[in-house]
C-alpha atoms as a PDB file:
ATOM      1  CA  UNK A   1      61.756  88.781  87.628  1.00  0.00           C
ATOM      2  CA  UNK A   2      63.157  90.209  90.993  1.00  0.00           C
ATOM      3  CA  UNK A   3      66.290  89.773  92.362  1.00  0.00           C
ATOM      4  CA  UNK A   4      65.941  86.470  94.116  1.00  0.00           C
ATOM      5  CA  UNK A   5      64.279  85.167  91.341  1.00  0.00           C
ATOM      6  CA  UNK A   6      67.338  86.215  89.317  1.00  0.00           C
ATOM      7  CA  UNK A   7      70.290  84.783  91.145  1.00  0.00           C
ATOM      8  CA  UNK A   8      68.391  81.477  91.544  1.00  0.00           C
ATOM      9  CA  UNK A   9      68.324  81.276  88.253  1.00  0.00           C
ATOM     10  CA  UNK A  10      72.244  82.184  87.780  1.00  0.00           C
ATOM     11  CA  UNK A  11      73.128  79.144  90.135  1.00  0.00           C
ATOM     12  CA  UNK A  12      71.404  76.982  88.243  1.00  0.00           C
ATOM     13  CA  UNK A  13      73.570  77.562  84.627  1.00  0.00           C
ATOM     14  CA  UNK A  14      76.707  75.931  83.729  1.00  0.00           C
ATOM     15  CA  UNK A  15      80.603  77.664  84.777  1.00  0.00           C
ATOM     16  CA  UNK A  16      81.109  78.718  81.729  1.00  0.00           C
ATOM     17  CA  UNK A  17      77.974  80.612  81.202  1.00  0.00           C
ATOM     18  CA  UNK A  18      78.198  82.412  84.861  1.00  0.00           C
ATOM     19  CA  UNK A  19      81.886  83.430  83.788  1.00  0.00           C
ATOM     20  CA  UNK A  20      80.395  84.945  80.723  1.00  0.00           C
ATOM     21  CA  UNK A  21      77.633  86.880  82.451  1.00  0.00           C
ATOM     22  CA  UNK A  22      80.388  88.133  85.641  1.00  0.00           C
ATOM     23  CA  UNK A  23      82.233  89.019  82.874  1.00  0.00           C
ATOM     24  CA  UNK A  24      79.568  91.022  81.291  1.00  0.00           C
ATOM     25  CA  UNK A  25      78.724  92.330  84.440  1.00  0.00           C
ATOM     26  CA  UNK A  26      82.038  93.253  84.919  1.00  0.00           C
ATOM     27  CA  UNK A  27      81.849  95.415  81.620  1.00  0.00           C
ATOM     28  CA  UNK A  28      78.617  97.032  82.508  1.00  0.00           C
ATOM     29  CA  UNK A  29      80.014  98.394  86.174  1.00  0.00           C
ATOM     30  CA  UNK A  30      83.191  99.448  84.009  1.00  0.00           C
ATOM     31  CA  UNK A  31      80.947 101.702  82.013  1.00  0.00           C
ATOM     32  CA  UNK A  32      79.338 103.451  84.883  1.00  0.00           C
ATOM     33  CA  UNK A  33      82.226 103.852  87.661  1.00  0.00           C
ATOM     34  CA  UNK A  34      84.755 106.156  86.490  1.00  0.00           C
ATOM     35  CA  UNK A  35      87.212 104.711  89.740  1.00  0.00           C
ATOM     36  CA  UNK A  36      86.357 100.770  88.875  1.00  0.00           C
ATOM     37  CA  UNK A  37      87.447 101.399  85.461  1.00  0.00           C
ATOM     38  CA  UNK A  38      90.355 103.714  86.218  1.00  0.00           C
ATOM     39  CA  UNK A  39      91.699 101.297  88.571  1.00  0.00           C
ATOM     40  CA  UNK A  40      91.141  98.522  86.068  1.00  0.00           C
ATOM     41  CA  UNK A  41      93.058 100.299  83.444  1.00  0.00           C
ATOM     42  CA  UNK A  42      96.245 101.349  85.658  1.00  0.00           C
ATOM     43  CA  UNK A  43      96.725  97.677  87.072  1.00  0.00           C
ATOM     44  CA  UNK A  44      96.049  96.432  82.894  1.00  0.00           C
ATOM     45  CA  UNK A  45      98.888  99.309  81.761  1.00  0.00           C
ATOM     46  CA  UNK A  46     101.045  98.806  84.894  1.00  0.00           C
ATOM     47  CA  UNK A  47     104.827  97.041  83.111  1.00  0.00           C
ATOM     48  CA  UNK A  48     106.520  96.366  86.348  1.00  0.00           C
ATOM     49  CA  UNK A  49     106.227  92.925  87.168  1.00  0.00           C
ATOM     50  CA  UNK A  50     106.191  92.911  91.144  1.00  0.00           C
ATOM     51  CA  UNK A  51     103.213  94.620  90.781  1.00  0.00           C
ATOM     52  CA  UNK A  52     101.015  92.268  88.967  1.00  0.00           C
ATOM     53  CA  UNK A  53      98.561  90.129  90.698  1.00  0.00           C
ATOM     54  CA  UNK A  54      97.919  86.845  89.412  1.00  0.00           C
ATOM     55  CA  UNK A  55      94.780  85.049  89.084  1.00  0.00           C
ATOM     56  CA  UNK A  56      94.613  83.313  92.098  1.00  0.00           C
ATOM     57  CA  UNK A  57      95.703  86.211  94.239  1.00  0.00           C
ATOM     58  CA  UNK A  58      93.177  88.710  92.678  1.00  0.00           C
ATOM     59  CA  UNK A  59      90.392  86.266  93.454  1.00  0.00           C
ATOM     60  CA  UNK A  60      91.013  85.958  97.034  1.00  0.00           C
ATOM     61  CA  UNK A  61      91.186  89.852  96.952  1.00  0.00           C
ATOM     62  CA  UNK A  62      87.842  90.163  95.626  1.00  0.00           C
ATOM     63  CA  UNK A  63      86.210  87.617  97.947  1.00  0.00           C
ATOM     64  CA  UNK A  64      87.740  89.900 100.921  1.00  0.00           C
ATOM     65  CA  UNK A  65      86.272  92.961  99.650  1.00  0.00           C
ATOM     66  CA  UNK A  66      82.674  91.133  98.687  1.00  0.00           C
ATOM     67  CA  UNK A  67      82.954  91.835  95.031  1.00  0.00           C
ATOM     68  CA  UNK A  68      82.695  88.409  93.928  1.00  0.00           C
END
């Protein structure tokens, strides 16, 4: 299956199954970039409060930087 092939075939299942494979996704770029998973780790360990992002916020942050 190539790429195009692929993605078609992503659009075509339900939410909740493309949440589960961006968040698997998510989990396999986490094991292979040191940074990504750095970076993920400091914001998840970070305890002061004006420094969280919510949801909403951290969405429109990744559809600015073309990670979504």
């Amino acid at each position: 299956m190539n790429m195009a092939e692929l993605m078609r075939e992503v659009s075509t299942l339900p939410v909740e199954q493309q949440q589960e494979l961006a968040a698997y996704l998510l989990h396999l770029r986490l094991q292979h970039d040191d940074a990504c998973r750095s970076e993920m780790t400091r914001r998840i360990d970070d305890g002061t409060p004006s420094n969280w992002v919510d949801l909403d916020e951290w969405r429109k942050e990744l559809e600015k930087s073309g990670e979504n």
